[in-house]
N, C-alpha and C. Protein backbone atom coordinates (compact mmCIF):
# COMPACT_ATOMS: atom_id res chain seq x y z
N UNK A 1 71.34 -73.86 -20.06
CA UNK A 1 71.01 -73.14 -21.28
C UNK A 1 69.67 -72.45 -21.08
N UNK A 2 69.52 -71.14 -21.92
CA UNK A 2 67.96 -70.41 -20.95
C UNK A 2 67.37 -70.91 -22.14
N UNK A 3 66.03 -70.80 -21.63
CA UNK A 3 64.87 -71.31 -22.56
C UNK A 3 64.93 -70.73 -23.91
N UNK A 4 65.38 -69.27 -24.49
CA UNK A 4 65.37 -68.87 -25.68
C UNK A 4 66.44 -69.45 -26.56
N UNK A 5 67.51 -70.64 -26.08
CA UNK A 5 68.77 -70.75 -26.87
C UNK A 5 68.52 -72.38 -26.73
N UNK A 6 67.33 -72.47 -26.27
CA UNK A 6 67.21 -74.28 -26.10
C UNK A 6 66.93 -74.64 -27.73
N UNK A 7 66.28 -74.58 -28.50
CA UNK A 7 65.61 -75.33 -29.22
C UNK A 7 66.64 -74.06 -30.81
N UNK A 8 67.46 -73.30 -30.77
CA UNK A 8 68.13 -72.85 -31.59
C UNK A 8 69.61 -73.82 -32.33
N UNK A 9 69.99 -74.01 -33.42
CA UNK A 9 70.68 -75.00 -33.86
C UNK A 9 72.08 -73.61 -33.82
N UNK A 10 73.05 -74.17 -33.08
CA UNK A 10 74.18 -73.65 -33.41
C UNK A 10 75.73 -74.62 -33.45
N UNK A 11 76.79 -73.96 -34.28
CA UNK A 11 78.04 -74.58 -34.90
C UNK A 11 78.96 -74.29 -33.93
N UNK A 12 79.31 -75.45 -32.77
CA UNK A 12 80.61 -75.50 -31.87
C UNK A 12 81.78 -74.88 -32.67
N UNK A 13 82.88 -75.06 -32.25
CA UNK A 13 84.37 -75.43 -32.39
C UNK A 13 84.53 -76.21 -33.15
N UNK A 14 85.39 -76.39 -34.36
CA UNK A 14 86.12 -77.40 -34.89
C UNK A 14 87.09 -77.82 -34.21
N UNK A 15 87.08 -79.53 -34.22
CA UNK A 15 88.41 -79.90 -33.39
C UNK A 15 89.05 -80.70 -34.90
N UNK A 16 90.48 -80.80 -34.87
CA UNK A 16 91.34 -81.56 -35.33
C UNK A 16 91.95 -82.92 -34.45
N UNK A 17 91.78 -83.87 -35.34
CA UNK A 17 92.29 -85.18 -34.85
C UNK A 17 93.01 -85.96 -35.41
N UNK A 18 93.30 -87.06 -35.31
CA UNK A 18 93.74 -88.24 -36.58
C UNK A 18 92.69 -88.92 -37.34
N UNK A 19 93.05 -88.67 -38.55
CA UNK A 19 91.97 -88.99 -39.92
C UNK A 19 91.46 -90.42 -39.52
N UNK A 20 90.53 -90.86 -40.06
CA UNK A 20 89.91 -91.65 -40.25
C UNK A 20 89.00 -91.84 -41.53
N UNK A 21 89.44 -93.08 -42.44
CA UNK A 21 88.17 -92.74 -43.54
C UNK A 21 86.90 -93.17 -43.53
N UNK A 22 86.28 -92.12 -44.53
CA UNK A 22 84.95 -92.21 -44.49
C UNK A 22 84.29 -93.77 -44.70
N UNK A 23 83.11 -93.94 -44.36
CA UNK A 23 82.71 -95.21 -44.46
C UNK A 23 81.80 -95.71 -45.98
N UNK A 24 81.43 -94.38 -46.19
CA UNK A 24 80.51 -94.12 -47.60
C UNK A 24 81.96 -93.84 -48.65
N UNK A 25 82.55 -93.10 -48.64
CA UNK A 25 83.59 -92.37 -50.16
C UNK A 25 85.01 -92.72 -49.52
N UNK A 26 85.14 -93.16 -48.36
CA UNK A 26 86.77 -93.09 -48.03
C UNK A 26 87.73 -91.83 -47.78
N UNK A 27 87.34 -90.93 -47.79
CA UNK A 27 87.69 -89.43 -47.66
C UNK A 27 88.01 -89.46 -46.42
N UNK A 28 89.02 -89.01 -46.18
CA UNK A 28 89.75 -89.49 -44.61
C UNK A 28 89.22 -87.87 -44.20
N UNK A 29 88.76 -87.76 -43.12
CA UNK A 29 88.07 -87.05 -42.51
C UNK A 29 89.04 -86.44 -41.03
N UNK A 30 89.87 -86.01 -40.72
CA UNK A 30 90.10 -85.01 -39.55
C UNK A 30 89.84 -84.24 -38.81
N UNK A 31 88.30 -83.69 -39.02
CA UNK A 31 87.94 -82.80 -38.29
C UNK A 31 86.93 -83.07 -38.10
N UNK A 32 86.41 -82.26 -36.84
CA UNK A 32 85.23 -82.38 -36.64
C UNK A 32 84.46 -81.27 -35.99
N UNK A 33 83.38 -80.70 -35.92
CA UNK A 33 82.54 -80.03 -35.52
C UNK A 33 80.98 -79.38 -34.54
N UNK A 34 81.23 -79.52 -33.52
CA UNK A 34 79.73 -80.31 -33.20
C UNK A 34 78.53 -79.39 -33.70
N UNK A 35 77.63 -79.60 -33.83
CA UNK A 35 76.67 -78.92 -34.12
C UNK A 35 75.44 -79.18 -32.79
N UNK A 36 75.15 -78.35 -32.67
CA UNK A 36 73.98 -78.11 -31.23
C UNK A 36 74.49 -78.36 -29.94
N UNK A 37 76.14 -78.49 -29.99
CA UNK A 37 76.59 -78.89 -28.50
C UNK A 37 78.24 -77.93 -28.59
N UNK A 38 78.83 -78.14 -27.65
CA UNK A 38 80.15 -77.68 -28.02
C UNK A 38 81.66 -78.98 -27.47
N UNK A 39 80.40 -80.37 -27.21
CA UNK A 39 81.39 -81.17 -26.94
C UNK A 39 82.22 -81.38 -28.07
N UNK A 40 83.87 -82.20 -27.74
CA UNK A 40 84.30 -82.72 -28.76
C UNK A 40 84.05 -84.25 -28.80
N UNK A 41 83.89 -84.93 -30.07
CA UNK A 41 83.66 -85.97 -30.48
C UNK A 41 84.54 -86.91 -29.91
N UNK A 42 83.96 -87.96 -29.65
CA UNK A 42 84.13 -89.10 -28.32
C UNK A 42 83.16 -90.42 -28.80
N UNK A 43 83.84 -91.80 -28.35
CA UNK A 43 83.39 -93.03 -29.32
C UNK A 43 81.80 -93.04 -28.59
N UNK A 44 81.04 -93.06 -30.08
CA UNK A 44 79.14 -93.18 -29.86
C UNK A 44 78.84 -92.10 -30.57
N UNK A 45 79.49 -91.19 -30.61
CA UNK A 45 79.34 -90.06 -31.64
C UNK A 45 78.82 -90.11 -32.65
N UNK A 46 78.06 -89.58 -33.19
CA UNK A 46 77.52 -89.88 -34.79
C UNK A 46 77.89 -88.23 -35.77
N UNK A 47 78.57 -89.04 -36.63
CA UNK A 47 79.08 -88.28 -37.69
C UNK A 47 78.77 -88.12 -39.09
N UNK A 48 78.40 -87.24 -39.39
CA UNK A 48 77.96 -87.06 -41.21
C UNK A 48 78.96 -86.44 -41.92
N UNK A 49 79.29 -87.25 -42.97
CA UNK A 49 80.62 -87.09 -43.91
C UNK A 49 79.74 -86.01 -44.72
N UNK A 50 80.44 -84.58 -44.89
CA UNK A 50 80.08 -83.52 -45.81
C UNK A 50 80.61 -84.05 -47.45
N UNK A 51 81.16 -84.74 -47.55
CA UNK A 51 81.47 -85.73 -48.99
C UNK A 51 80.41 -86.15 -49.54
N UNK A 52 79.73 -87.18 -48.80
CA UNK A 52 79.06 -87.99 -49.45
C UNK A 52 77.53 -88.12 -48.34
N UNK A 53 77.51 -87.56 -46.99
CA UNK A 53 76.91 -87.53 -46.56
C UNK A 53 75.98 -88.66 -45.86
N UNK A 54 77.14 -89.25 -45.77
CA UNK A 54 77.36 -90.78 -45.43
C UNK A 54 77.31 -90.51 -43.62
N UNK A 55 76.23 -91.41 -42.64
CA UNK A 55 75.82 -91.50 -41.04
C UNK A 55 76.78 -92.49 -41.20
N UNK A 56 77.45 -91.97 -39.95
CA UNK A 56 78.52 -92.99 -38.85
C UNK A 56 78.94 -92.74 -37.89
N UNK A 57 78.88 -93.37 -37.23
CA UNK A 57 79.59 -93.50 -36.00
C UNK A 57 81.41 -93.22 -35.18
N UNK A 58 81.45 -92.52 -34.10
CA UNK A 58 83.58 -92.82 -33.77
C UNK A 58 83.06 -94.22 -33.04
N UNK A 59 84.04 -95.08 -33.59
CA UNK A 59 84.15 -96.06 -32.54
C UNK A 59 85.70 -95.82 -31.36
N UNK A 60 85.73 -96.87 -31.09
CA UNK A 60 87.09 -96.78 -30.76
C UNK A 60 88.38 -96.24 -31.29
N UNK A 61 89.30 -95.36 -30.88
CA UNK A 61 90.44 -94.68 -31.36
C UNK A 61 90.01 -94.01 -31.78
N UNK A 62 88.64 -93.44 -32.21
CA UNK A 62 88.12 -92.24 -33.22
C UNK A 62 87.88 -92.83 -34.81
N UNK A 63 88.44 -93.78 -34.69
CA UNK A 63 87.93 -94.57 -36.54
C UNK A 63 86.53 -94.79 -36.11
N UNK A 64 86.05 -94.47 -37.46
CA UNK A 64 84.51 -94.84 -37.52
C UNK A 64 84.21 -96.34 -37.71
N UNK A 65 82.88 -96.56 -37.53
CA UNK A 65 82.13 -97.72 -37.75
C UNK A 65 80.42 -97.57 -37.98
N UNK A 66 80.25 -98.60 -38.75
CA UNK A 66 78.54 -98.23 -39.03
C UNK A 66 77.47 -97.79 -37.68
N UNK A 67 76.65 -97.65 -37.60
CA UNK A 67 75.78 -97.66 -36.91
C UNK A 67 74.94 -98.84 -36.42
N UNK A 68 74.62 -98.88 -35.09
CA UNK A 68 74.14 -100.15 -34.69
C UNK A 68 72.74 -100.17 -35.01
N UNK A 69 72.36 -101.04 -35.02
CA UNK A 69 70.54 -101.51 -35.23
C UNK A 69 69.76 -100.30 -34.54
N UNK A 70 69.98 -99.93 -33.10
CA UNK A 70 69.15 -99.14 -32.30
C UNK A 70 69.55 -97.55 -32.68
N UNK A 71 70.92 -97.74 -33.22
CA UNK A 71 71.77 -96.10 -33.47
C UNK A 71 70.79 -96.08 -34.49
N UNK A 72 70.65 -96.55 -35.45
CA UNK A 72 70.36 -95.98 -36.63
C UNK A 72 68.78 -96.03 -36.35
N UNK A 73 67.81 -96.29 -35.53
CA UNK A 73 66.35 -96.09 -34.85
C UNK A 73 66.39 -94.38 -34.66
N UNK A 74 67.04 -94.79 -33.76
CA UNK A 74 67.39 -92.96 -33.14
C UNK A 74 68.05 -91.92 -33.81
N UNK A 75 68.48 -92.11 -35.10
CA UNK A 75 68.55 -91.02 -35.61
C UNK A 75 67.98 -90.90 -36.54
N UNK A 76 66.90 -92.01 -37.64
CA UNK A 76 66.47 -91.66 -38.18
C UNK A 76 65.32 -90.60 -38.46
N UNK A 77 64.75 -89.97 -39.13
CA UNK A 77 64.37 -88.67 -39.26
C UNK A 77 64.62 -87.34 -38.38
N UNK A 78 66.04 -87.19 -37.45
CA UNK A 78 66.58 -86.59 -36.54
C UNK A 78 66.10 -85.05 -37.04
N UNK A 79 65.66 -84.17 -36.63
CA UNK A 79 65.56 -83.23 -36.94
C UNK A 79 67.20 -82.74 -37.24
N UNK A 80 68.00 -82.31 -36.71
CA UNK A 80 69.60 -81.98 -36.94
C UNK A 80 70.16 -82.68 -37.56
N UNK A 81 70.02 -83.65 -37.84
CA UNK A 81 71.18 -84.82 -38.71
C UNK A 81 69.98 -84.64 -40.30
N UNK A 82 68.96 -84.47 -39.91
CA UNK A 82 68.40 -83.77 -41.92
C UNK A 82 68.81 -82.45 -42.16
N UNK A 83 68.66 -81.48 -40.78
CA UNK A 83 69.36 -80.40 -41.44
C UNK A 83 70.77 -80.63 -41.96
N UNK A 84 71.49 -81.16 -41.68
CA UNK A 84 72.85 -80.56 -41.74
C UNK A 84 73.07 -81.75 -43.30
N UNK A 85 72.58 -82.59 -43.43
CA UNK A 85 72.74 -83.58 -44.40
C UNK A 85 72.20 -82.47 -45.94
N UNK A 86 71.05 -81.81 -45.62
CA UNK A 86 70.32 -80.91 -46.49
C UNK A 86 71.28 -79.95 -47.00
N UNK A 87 72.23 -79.39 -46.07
CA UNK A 87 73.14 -77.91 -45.81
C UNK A 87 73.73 -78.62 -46.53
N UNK A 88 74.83 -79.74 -46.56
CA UNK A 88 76.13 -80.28 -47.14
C UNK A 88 75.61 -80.98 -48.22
N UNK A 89 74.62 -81.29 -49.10
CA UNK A 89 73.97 -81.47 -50.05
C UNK A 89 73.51 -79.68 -50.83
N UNK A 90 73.46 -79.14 -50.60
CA UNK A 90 73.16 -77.67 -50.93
C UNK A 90 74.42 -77.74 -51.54
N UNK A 91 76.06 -77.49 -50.55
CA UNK A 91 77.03 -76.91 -50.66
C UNK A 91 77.96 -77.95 -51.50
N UNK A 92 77.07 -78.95 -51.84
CA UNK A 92 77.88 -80.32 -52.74
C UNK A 92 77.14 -79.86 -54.24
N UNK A 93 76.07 -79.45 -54.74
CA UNK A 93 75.07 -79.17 -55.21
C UNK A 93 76.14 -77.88 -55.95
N UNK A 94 75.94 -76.76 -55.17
CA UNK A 94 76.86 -75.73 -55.39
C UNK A 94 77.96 -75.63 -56.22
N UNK A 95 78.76 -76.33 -55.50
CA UNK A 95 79.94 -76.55 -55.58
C UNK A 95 80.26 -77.19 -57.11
N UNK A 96 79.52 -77.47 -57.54
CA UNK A 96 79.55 -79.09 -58.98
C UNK A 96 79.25 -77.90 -59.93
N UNK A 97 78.66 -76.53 -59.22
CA UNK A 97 78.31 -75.76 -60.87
C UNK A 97 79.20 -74.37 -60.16
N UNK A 98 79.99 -74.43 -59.69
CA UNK A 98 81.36 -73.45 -59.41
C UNK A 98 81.60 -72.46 -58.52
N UNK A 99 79.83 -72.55 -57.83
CA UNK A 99 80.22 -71.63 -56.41
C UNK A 99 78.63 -71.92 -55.72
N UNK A 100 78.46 -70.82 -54.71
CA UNK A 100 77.53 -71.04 -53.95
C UNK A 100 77.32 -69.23 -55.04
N UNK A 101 75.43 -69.40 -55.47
CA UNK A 101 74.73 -68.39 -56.06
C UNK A 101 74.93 -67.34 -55.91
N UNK A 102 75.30 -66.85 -54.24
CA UNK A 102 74.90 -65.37 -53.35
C UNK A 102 75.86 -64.88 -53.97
N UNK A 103 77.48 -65.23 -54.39
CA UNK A 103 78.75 -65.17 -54.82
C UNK A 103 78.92 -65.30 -56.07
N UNK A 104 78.43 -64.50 -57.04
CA UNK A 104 78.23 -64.66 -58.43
C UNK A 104 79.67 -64.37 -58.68
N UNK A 105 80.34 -63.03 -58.59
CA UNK A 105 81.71 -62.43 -58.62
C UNK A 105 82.77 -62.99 -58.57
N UNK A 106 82.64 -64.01 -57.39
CA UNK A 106 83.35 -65.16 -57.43
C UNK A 106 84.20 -65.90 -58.41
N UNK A 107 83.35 -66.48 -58.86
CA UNK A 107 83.30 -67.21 -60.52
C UNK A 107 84.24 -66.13 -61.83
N UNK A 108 83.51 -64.95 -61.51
CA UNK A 108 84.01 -64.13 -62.98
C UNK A 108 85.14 -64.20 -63.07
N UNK A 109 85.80 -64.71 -64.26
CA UNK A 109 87.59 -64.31 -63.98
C UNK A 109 87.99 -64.03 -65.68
C-alpha cells in the first residue's frame, strides 16, 4: 500500500454468509464488510452490529462470541471501531426521525 493510502479509512466488499445472531439485540446478521482491509471475515474477527452497535467477535463456524479479556484491551479506544460505531449511531439516530437530513425530499410524500 503507498504511503498516501496508508493511514486513509476505506469500505471493502460486502461478503454474504450464514446469519448469525447478534450478541447485543439478536439481529441475525449475514453480512459483512471490512472496513480498512478488503479481507473477508474469518474466526478472531471483530465485528460491530450496525443495530445496536454491539463489539464481537466470529468464532468458530462464523457465529459470534464475546470478546476475550486481551480482545477487548486492543480494541478499546480503536481509532476505526469509534469511527464506524459513531457512523452507525448517526445512521440509527437518523433513521428514528425518518431519514438521513441531506435527503429532506425523501420524507415529503
Amino acid at each position: 500500500m503507498s504511503k498516501s493510502n496508508r493511514n486513509k479509512l476505506y469500505i471493502g466488499r460486502t461478503v454474504r454468509y450464514v446469519g448469525s445472531p447478534c450478541l447485543g439485540c439478536g439481529r441475525i446478521l449475514d453480512a459483512a464488510t471490512g472496513v480498512g482491509h478488503k479481507s473477508k471475515p474469518r474466526p478472531g474477527a471483530i465485528s460491530i452490529c450496525l443495530t445496536c452497535g454491539h463489539i464481537q467477535a466470529y468464532g468458530s463456524e462464523m457465529k459470534f462470541r464475546e470478546l476475550t479479556d486481551q480482545e477487548m484491551i486492543e480494541v478499546a479506544g480503536h481509532e476505526k471501531i469509534l469511527l464506524i460505531q459513531k457512523a452507525a449511531g448517526l445512521a440509527r439516530e437518523h433513521a428514528d426521525r425518518g431519514g438521513y437530513p441531506y435527503y429532506p425530499w425523501k420524507r415529503q410524500r
